[in-house]
Protein backbone atom coordinates (compact mmCIF):
# COMPACT_ATOMS: atom_id res chain seq x y z
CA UNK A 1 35.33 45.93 50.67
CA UNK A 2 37.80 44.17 52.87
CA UNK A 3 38.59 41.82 50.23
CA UNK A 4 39.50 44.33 47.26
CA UNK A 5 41.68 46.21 50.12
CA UNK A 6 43.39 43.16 50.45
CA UNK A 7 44.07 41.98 47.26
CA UNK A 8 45.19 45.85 46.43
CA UNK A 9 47.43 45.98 49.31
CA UNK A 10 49.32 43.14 47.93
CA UNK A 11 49.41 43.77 44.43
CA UNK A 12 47.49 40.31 43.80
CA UNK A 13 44.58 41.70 40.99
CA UNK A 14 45.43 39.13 38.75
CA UNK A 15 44.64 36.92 41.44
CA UNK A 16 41.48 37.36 43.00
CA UNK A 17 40.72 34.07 42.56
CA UNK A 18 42.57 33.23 45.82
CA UNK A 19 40.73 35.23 48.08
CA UNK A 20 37.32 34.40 49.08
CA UNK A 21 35.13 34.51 52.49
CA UNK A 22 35.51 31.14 53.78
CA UNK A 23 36.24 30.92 57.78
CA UNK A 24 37.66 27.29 57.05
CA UNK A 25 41.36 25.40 55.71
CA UNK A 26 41.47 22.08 55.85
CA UNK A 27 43.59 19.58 53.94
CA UNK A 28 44.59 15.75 54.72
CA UNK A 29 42.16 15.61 58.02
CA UNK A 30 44.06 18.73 59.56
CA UNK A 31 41.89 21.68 59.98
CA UNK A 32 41.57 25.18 60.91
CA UNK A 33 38.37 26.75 61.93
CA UNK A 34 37.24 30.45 62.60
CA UNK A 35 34.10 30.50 64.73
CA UNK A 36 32.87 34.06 63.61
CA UNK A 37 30.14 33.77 66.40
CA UNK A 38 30.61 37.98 66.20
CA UNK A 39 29.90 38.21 62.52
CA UNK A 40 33.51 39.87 61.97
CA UNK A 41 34.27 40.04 58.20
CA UNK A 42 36.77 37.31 56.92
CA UNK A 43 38.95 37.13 54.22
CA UNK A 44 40.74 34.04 53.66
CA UNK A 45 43.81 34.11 50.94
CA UNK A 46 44.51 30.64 50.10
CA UNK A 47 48.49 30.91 49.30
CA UNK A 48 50.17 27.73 48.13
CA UNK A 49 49.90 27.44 45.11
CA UNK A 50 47.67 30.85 44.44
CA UNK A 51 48.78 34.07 46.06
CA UNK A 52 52.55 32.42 45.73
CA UNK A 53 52.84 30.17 43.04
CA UNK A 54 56.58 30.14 42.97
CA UNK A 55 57.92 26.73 44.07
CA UNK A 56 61.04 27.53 45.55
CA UNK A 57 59.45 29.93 47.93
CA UNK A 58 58.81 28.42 50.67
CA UNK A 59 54.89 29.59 51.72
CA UNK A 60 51.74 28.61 54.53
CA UNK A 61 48.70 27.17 53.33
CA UNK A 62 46.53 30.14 54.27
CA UNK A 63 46.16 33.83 55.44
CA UNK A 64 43.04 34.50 57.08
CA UNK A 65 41.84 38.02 57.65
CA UNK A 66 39.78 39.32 60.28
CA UNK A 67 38.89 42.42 58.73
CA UNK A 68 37.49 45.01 61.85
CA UNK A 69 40.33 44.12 64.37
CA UNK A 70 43.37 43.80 61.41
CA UNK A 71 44.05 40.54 62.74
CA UNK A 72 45.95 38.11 60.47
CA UNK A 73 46.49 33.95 60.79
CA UNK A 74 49.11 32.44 58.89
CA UNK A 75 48.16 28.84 58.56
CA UNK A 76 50.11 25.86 57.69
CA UNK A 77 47.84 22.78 57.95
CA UNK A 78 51.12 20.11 58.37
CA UNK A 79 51.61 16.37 59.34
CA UNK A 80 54.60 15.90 61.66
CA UNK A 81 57.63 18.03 59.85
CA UNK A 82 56.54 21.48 62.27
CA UNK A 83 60.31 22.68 61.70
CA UNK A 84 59.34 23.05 58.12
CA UNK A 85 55.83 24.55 58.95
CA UNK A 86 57.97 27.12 61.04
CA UNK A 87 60.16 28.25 58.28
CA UNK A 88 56.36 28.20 55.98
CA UNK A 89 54.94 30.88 57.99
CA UNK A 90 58.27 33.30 58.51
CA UNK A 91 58.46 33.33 55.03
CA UNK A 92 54.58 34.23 54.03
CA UNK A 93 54.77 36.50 57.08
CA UNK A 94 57.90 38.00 55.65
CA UNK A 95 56.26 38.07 51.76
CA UNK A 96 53.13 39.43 52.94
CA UNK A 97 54.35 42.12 55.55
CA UNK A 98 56.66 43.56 52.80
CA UNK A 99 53.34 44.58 50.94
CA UNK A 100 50.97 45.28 54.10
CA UNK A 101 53.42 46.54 56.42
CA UNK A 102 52.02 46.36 59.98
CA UNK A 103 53.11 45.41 63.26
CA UNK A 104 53.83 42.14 64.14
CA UNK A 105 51.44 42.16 66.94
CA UNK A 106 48.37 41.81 63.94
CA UNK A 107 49.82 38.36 63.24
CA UNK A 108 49.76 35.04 64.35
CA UNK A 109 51.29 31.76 62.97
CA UNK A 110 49.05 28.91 63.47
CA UNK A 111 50.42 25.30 62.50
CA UNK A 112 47.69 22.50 62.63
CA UNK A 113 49.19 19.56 63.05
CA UNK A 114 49.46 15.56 64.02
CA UNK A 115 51.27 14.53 67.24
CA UNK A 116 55.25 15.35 67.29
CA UNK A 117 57.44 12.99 68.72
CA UNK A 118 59.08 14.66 71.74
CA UNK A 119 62.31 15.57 70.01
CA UNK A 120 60.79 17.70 67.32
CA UNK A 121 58.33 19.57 70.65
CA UNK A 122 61.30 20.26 72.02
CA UNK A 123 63.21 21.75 68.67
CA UNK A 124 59.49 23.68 68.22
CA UNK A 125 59.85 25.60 71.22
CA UNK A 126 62.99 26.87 70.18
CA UNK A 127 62.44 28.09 67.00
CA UNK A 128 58.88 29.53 68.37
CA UNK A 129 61.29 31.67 70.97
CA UNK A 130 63.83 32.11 68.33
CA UNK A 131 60.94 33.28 65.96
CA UNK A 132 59.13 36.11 68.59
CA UNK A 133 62.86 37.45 70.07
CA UNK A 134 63.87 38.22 65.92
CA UNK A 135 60.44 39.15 64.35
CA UNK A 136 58.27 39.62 67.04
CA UNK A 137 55.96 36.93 65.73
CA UNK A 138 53.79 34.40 67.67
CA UNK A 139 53.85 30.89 66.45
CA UNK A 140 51.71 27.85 68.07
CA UNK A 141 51.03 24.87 67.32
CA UNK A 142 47.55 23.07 67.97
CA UNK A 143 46.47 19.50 66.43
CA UNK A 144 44.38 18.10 63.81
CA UNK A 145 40.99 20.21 64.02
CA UNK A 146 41.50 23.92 65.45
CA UNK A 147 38.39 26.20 66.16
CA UNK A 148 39.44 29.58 66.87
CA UNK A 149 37.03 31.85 68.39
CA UNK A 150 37.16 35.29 67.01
């Protein structure tokens, strides 16, 4: 049910092929992990290359749904370049917000990634701030292989 909500709410029938009930993204050795241990209902979008398949958009890898609390992830599963990861996830957020249109507060930008040198932690944390003072919306950044506990 949660699924065909989704892929209503944002006008993707032609492309339920993105959307299935996997709690896992990984790509390259970076990955992202829900640990349903409460047997919530996930949908996960994959959206590069699926749910956005325009290449001058810039999008995340995936939107995970945790369908009883409205909770979404934006994930972008990234080597080093987080700056770019950063402008991944205000765009889906922005694409996929225009068509769900909830509060800020559902989302959460996730960017898995390898170590930063300290220049580019340092250029993070500003665009994070930057980020939840103009839309309200929490990035972090956590490395390699994420479990997130739902």
């Amino acid at each position: 049910m949660c699924r065909e909500e989704l892929i209503e709410a944002l006008k993707a029938t032609k492309k339920s092929e993105c959307f299935d009930n996997s709690t896992v993204a990984k790509e390259n050795h970076k990955e992202f992990r829900l640990e349903n241990k409460s047997k919530k209902t996930i949908c996960r979008v994959k959206v590069d290359g699926c749910l956005i398949d325009d290449q001058r958009t810039k999008r995340c890898d995936y939107l995970f749904k945790v369908c009883e609390t409205k909770k979404h992830f934006l994930v972008e599963l990234k080597g080093t370049d987080v700056n770019k990861a950063v402008e991944q996830i205000i765009s889906t957020f922005d694409f996929i917000n225009r068509k769900l249109k909830l509060s800020p507060e559902y989302y959460e930008g996730v960017i898995v990634s390898s170590s930063v040198p300290r220049a580019a932690e340092q250029k993070f944390r500003l665009l994070k701030e930057n980020c939840l003072k103009k839309k309200k919306l929490r990035i972090r950044k956590v490395s390699h292989k994420h479990p997130e506990t739902i």
